[in-house]
N, C-alpha and C. Protein backbone atom coordinates (compact mmCIF):
# COMPACT_ATOMS: atom_id res chain seq x y z
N UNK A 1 -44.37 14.71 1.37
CA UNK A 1 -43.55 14.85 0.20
C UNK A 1 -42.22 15.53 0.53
N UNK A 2 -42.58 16.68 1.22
CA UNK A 2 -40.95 17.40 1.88
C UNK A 2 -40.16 16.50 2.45
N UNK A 3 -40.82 15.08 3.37
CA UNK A 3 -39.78 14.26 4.23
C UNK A 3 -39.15 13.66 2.93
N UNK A 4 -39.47 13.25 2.01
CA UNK A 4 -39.34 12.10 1.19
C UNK A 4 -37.80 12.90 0.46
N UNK A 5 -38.46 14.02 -0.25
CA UNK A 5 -37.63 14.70 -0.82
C UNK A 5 -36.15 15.02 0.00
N UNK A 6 -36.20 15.42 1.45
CA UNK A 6 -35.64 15.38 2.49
C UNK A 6 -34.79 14.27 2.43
N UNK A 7 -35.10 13.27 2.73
CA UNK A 7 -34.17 12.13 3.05
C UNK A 7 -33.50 11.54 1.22
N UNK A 8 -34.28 11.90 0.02
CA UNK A 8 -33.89 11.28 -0.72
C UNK A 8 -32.29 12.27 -1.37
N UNK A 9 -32.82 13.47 -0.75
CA UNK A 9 -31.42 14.72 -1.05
C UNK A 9 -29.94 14.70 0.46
N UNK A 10 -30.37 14.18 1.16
CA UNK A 10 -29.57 13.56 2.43
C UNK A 10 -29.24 12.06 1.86
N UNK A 11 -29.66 11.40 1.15
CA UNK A 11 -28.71 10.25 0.86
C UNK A 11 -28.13 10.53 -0.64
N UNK A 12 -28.72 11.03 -1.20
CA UNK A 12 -27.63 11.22 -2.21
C UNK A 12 -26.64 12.31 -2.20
N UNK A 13 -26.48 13.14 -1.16
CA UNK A 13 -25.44 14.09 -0.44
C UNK A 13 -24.66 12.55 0.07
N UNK A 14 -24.98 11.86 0.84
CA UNK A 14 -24.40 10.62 1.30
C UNK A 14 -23.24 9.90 0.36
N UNK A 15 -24.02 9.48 -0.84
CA UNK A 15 -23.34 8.60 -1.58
C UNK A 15 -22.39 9.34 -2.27
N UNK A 16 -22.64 10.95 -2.78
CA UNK A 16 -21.97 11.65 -3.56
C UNK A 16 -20.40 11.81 -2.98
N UNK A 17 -20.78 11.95 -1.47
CA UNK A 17 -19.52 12.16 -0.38
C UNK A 17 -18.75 10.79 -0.66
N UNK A 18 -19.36 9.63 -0.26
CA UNK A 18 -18.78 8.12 -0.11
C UNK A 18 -18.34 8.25 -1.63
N UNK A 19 -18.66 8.52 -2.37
CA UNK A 19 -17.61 8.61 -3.57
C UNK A 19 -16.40 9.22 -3.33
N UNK A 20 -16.35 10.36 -3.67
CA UNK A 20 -15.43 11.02 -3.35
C UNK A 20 -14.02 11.16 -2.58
N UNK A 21 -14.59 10.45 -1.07
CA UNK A 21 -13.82 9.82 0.05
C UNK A 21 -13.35 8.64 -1.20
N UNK A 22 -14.18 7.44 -1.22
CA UNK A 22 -13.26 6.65 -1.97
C UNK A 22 -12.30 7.03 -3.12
N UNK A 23 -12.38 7.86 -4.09
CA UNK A 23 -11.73 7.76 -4.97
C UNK A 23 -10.05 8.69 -4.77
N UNK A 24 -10.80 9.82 -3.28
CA UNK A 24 -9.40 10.71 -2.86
C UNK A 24 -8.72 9.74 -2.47
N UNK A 25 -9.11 8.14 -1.66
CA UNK A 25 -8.04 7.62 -1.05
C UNK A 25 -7.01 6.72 -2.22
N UNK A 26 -5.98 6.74 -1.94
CA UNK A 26 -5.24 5.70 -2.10
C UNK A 26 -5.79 4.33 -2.54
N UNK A 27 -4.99 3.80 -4.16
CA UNK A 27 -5.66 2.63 -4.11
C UNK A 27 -4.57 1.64 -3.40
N UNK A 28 -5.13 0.46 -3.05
CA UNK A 28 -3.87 0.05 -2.15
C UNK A 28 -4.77 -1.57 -2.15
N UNK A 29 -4.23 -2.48 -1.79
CA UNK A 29 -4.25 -4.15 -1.76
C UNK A 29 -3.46 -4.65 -0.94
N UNK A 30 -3.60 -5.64 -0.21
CA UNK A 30 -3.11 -6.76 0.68
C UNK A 30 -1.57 -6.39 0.54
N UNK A 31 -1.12 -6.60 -0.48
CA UNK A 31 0.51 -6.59 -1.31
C UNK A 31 0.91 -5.13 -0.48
N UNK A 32 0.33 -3.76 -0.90
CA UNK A 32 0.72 -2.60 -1.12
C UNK A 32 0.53 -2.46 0.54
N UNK A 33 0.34 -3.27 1.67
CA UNK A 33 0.84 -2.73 2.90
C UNK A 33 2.42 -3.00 3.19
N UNK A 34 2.29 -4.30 2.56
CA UNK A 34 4.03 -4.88 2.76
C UNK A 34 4.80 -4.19 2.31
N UNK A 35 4.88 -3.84 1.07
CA UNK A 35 5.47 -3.07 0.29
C UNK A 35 5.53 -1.39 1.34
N UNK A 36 4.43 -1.12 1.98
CA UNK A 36 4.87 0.48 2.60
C UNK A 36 5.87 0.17 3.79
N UNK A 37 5.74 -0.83 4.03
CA UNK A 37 6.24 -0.91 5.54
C UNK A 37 7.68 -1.64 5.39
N UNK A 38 8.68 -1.21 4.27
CA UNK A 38 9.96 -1.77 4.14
C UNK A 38 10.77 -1.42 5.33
N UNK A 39 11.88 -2.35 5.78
CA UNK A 39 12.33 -1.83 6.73
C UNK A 39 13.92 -2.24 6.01
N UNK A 40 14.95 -1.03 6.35
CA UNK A 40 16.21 -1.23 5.68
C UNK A 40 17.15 -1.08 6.66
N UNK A 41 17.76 -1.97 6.83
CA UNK A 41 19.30 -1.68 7.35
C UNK A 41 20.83 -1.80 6.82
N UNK A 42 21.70 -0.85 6.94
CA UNK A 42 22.84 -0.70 6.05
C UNK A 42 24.04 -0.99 7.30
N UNK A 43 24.78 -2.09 7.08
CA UNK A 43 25.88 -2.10 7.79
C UNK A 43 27.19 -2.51 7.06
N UNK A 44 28.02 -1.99 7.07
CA UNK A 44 29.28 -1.72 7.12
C UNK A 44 30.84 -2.45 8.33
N UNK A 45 31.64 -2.62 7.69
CA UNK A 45 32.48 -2.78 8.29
C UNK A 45 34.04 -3.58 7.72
N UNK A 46 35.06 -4.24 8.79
CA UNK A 46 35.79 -5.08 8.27
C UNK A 46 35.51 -6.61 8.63
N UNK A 47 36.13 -7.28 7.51
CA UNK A 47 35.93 -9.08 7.86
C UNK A 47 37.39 -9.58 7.89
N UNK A 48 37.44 -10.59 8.92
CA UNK A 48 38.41 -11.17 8.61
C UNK A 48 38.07 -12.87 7.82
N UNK A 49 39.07 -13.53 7.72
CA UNK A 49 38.72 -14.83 7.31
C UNK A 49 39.14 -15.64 6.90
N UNK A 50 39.24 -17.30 6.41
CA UNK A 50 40.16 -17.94 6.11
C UNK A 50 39.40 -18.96 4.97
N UNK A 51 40.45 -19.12 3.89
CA UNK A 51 40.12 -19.99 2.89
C UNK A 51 40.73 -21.11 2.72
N UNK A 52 39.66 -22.47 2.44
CA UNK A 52 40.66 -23.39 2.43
C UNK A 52 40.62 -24.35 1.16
N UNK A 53 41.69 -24.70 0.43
CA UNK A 53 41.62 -25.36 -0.97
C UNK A 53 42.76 -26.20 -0.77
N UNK A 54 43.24 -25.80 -1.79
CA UNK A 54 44.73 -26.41 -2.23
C UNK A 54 45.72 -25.84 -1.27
N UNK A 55 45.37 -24.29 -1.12
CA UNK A 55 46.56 -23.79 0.26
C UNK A 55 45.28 -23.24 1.18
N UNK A 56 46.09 -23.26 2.26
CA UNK A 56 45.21 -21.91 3.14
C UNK A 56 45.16 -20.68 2.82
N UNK A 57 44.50 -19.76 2.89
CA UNK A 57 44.70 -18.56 2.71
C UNK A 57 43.87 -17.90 3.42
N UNK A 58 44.67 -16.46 4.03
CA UNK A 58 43.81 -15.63 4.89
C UNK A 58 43.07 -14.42 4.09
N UNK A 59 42.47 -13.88 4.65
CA UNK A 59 41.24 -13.04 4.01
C UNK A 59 40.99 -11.75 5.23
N UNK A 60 41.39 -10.22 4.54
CA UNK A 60 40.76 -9.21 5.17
C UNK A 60 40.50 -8.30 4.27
N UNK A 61 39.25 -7.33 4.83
CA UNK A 61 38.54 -6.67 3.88
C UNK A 61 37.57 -6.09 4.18
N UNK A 62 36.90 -5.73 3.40
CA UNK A 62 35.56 -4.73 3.61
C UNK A 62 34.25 -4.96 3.22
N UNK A 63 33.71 -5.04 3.40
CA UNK A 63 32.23 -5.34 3.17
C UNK A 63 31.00 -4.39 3.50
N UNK A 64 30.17 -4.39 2.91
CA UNK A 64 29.01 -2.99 3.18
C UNK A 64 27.41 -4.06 2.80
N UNK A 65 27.16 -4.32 3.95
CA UNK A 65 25.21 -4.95 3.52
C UNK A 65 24.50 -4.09 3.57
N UNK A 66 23.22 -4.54 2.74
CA UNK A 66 22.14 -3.58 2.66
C UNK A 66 20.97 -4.01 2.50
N UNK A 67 20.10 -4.67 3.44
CA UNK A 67 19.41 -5.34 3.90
C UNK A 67 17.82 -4.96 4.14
N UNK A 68 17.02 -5.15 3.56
CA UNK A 68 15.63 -4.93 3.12
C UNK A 68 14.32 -6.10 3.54
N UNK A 69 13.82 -5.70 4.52
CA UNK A 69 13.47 -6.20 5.11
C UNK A 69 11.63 -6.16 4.56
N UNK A 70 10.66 -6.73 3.87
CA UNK A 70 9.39 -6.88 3.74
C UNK A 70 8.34 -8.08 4.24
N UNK A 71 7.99 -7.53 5.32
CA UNK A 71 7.16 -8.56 6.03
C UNK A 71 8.14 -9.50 7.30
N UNK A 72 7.39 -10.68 7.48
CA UNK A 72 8.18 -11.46 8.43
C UNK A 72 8.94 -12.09 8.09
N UNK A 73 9.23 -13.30 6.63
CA UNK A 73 10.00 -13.90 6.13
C UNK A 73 10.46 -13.13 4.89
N UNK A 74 10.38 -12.09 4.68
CA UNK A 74 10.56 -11.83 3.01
C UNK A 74 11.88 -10.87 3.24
N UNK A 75 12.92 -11.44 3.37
CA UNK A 75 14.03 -10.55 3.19
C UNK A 75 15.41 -10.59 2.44
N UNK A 76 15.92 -9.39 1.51
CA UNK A 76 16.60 -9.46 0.87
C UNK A 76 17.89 -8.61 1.15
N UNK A 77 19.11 -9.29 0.92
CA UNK A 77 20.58 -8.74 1.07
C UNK A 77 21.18 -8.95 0.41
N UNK A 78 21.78 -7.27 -0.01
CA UNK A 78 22.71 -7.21 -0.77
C UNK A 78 23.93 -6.75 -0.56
N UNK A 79 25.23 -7.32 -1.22
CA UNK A 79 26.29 -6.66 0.00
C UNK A 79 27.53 -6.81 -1.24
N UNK A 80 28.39 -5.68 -1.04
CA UNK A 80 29.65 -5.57 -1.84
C UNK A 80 30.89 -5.30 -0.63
N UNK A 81 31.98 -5.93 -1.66
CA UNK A 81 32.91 -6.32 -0.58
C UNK A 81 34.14 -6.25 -1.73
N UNK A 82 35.25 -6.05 -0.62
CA UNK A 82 36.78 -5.69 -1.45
C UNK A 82 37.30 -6.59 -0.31
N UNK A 83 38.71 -7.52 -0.96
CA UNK A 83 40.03 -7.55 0.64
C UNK A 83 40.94 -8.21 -0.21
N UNK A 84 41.78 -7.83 0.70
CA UNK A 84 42.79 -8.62 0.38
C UNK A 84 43.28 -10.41 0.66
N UNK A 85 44.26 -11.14 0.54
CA UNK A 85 44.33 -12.41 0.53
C UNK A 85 45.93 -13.05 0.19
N UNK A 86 46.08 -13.43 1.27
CA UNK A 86 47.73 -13.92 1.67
C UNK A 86 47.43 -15.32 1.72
N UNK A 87 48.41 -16.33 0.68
CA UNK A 87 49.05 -17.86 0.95
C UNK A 87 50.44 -17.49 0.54
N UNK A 88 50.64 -18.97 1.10
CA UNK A 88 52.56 -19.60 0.69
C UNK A 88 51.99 -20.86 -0.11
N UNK A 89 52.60 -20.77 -1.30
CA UNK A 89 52.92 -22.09 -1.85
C UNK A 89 53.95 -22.94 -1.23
N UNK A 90 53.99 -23.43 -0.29
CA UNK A 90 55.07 -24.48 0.32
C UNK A 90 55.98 -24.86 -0.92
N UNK A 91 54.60 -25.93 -1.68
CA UNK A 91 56.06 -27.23 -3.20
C UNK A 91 57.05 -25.78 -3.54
N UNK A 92 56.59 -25.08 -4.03
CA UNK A 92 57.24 -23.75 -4.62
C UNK A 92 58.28 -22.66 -3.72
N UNK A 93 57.76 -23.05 -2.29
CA UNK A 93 58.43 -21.41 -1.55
C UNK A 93 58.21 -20.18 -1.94
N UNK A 94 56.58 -20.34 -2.59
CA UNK A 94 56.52 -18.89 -3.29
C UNK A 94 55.24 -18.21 -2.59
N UNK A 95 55.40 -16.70 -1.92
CA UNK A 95 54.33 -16.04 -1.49
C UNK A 95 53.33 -15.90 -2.87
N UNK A 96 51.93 -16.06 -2.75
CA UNK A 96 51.00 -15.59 -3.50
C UNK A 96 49.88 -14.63 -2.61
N UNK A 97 49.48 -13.61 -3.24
CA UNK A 97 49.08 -12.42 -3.03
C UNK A 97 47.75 -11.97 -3.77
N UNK A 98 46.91 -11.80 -3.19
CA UNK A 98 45.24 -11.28 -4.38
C UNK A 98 44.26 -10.44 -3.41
N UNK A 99 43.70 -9.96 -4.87
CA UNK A 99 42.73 -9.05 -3.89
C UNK A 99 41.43 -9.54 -4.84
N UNK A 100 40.50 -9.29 -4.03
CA UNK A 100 38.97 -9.75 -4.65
C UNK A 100 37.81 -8.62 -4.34
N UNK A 101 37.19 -8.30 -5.54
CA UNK A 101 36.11 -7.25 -5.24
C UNK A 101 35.00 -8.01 -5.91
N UNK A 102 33.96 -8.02 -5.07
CA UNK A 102 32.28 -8.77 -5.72
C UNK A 102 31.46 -8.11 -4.69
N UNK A 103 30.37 -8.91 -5.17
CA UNK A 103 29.10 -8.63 -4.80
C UNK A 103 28.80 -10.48 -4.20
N UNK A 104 27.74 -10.23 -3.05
CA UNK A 104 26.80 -11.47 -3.01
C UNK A 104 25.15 -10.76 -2.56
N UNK A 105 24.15 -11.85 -3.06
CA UNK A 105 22.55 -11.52 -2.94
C UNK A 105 22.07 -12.66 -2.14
N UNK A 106 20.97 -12.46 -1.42
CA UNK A 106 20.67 -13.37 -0.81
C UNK A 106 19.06 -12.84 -0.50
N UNK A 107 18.39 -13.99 -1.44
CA UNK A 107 16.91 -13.36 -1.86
C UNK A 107 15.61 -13.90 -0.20
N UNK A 108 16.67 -14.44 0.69
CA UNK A 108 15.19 -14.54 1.26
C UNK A 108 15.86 -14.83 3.14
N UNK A 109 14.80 -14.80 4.06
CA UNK A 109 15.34 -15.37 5.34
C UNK A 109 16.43 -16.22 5.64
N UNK A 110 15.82 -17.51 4.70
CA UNK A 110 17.05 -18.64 5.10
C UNK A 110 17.27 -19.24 3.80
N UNK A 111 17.44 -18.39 2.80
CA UNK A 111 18.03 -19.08 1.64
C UNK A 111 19.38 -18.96 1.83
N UNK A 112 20.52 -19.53 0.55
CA UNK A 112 21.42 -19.40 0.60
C UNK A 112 22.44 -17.95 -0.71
N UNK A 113 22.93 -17.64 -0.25
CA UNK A 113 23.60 -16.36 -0.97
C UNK A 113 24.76 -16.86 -2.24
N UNK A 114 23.94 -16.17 -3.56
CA UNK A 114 25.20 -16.18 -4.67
C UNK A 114 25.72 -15.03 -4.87
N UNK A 115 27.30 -15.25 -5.57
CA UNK A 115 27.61 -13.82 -5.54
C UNK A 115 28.98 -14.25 -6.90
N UNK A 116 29.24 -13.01 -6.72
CA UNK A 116 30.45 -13.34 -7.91
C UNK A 116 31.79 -12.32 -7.95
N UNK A 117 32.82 -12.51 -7.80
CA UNK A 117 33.70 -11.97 -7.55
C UNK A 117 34.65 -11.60 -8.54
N UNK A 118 35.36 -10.68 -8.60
CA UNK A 118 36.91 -10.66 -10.08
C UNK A 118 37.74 -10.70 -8.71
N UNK A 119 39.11 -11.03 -9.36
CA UNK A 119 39.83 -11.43 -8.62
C UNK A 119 41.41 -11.24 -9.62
N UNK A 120 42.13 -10.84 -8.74
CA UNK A 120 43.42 -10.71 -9.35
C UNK A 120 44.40 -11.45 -7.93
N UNK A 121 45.65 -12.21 -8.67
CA UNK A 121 46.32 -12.80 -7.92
C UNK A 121 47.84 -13.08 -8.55
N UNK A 122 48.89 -12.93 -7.85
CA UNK A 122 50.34 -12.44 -7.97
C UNK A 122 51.41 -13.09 -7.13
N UNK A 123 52.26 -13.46 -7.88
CA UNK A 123 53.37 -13.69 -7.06
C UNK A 123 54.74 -12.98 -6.98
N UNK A 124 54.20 -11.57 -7.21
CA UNK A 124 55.21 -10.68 -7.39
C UNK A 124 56.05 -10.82 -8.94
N UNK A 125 55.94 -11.84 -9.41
CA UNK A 125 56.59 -12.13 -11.23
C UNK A 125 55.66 -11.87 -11.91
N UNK A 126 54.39 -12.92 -11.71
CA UNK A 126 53.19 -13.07 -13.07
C UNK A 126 52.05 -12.31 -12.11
N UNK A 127 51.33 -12.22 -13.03
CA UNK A 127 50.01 -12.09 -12.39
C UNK A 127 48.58 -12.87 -13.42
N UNK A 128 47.74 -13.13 -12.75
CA UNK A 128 46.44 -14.06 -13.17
C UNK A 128 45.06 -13.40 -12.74
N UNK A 129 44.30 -13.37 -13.69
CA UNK A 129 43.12 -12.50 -13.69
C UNK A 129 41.50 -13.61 -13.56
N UNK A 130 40.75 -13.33 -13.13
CA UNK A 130 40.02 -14.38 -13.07
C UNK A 130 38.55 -13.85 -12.65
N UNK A 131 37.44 -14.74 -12.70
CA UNK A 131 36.02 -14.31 -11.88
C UNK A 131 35.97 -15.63 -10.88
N UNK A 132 35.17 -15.10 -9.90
CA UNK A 132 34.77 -16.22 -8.88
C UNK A 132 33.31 -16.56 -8.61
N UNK A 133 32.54 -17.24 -9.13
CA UNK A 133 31.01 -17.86 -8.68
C UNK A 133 31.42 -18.27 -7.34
N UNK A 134 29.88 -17.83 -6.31
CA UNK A 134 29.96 -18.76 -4.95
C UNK A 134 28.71 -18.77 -5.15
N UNK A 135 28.62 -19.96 -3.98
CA UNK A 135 27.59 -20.10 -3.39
C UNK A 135 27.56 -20.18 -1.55
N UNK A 136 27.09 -19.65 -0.95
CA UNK A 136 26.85 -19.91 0.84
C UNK A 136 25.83 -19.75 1.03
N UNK A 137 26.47 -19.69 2.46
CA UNK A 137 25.42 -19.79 3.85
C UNK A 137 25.82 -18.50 4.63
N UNK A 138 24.74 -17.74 5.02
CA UNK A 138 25.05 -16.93 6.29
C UNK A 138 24.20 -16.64 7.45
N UNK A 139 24.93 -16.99 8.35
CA UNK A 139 24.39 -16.96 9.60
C UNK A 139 25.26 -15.87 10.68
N UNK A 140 24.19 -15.51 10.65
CA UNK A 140 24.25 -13.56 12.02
C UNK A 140 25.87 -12.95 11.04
N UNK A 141 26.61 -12.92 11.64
CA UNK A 141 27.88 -12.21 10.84
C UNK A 141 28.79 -13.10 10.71
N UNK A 142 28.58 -14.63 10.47
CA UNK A 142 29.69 -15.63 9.65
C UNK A 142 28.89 -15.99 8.52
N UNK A 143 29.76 -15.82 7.08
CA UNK A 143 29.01 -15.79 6.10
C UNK A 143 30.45 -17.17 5.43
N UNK A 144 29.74 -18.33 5.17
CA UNK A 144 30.42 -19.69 4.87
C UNK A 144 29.47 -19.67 3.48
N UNK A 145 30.80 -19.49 2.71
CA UNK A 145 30.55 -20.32 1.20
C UNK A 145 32.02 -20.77 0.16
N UNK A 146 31.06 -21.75 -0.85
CA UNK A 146 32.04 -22.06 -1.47
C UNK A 146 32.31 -21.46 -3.03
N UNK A 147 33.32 -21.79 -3.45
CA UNK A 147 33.61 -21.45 -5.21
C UNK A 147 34.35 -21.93 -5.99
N UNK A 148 34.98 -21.73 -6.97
CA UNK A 148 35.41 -22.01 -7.92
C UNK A 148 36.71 -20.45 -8.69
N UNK A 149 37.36 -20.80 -8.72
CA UNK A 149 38.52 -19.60 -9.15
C UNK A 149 38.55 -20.02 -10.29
N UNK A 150 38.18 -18.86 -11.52
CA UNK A 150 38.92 -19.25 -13.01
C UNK A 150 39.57 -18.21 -13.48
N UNK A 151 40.64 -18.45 -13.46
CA UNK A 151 41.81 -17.40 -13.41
C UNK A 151 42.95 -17.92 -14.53
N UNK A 152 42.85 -16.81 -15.41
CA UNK A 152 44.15 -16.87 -16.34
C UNK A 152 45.25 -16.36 -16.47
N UNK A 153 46.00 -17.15 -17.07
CA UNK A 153 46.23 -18.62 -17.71
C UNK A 153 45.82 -19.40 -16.66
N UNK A 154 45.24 -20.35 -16.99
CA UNK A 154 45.16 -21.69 -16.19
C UNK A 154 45.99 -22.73 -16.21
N UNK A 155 46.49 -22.83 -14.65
CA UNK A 155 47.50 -23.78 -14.11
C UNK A 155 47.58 -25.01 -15.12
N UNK A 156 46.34 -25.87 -14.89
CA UNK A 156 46.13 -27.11 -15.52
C UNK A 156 47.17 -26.88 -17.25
N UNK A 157 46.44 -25.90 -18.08
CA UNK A 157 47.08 -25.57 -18.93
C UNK A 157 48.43 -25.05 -19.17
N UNK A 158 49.00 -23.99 -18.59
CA UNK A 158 50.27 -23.61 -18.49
C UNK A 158 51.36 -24.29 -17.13
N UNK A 159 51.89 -24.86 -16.98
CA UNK A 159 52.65 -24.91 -15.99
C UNK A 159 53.84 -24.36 -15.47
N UNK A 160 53.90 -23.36 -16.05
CA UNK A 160 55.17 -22.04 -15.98
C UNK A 160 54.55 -21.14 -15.13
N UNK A 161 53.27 -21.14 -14.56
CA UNK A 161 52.79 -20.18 -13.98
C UNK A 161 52.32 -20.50 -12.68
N UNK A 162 52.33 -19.51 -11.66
CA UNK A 162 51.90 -20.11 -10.08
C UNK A 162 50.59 -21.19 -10.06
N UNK A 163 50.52 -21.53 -8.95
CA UNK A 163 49.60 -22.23 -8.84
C UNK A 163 48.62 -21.37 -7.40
N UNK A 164 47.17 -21.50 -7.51
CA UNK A 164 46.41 -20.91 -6.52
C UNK A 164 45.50 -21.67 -6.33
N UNK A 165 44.12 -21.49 -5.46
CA UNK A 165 43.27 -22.28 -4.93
C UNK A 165 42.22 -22.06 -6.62
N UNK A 166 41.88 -22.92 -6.64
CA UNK A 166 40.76 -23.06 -7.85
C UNK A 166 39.46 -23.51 -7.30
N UNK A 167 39.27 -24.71 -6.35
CA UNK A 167 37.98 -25.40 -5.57
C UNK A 167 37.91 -24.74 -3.60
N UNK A 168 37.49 -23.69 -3.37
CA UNK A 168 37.52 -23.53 -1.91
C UNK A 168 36.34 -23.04 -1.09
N UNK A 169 36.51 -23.43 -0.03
CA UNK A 169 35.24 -23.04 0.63
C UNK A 169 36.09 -22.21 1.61
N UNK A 170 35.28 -21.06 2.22
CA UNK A 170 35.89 -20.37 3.01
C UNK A 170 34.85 -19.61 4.19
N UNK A 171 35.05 -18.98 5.32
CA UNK A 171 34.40 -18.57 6.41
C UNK A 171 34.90 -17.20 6.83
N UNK A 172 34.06 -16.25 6.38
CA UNK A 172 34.38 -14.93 6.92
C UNK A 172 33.54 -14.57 7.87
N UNK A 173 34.18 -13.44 8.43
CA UNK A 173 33.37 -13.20 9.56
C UNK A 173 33.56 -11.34 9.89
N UNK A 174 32.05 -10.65 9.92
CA UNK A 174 31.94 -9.40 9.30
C UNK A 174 32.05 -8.90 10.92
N UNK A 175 33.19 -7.90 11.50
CA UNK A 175 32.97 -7.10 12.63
C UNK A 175 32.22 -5.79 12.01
N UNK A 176 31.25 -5.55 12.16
CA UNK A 176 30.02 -4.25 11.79
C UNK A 176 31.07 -2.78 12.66
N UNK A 177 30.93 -2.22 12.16
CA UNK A 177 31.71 -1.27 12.41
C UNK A 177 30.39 0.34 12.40
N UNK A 178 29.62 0.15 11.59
CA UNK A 178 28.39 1.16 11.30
C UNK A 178 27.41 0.75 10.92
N UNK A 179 26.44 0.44 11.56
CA UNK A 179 25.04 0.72 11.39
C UNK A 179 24.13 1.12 11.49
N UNK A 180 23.13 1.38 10.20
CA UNK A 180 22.14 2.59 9.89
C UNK A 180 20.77 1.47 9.71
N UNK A 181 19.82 2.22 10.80
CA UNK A 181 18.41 1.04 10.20
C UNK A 181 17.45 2.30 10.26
N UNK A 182 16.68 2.25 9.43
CA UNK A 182 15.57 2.79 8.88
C UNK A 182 13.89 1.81 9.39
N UNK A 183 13.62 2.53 10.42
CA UNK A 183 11.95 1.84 10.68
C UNK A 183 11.07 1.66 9.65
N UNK A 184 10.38 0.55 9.60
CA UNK A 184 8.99 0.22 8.87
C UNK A 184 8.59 1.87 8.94
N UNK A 185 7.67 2.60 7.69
CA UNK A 185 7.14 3.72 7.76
C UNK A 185 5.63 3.09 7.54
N UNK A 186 4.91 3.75 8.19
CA UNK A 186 3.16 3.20 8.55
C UNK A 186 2.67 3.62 7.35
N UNK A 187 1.51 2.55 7.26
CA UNK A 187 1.13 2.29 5.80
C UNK A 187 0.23 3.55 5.12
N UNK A 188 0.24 3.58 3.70
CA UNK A 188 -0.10 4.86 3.51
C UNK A 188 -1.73 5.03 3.50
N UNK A 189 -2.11 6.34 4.19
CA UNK A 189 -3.39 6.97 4.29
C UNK A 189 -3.22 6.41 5.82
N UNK A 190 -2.94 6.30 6.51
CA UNK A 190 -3.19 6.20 8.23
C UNK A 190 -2.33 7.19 8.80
């Protein structure tokens, strides 16, 4: 009777423990390792670049990514950017002048990146205010996409006023100047 009693107070010391252990740990699922083990990198720098539409136009500026890395394919970038932007209207002989500040996202490995820009642009007389939708591609630090300029007054509509690129695709290219990466941190309770 003592063994019985013995072993039946040694396993329920057992199970009481295996509780316990389970409920101190962490609840956690398949999902919640990926999720611990984010890996981030922040880079910074200047781009140069060239746009091409109706005129050429050159492109320098700044840009800052911030890049979040979950698992093997699951990665997301986000990146804000300022520059400036020089054409000549040849028909006209008139310098035009703009600067553009946006954002672009780019939800996965090899998807492609939208973003959206405001944009102001001048020919030293008028000036025209506008947003820019894109869409690209980026590959290692050349980031190729295209857009659409809607900027007021619109040319089509007014013709007293400069004319600028409205349909362009363009190719920048980011020299990294600072970068900060943050390691995967090991999953929690190990």
């Amino acid at each position: 009777m003592k063994t019985i009693s013995f072993f039946f107070f040694l396993t329920l010391t057992q199970v009481v423990n295996a509780q316990t252990a389970f409920n101190a740990a962490p609840k956690s699922n398949s999902f919640d390792l990926l999720q611990d083990r984010k890996e981030k990198t922040i880079k910074s720098g200047t781009y140069f670049g060239l746009q091409s539409g109706r005129f050429y136009v050159l492109e320098y500026g700044w840009e800052r990514q911030r890049k979040v890395k979950q698992g093997f394919l699951n990665h997301n970038t986000t990146a804000l950017h300022h520059g400036l932007n020089v054409t000549y209207d040849f028909s006209k002989l008139n310098p035009v002048i703009g600067y553009d500040l946006g954002f672009w996202r780019r939800t996965g490995n090899f998807d492609l990146t939208y973003g959206l820009n405001a944009a102001i642009r001048t020919d030293l007389r008028q000036v025209r205010l506008g947003v820019c939708p894109t869409v690209g591609i980026k590959v290692w630090q050349l980031h190729v996409q295209t857009g659409m300029y809607l900027l007021a007054p619109f040319y089509a509509l007014n013709d007293n006023t400069f004319n600028s690129n409205t349909f362009f695709i363009s190719a920048r290219f980011l020299l990294v100047q600072d970068k900060k990466e943050r390691p995967a941190s090991p999953p929690k309770g190990a």
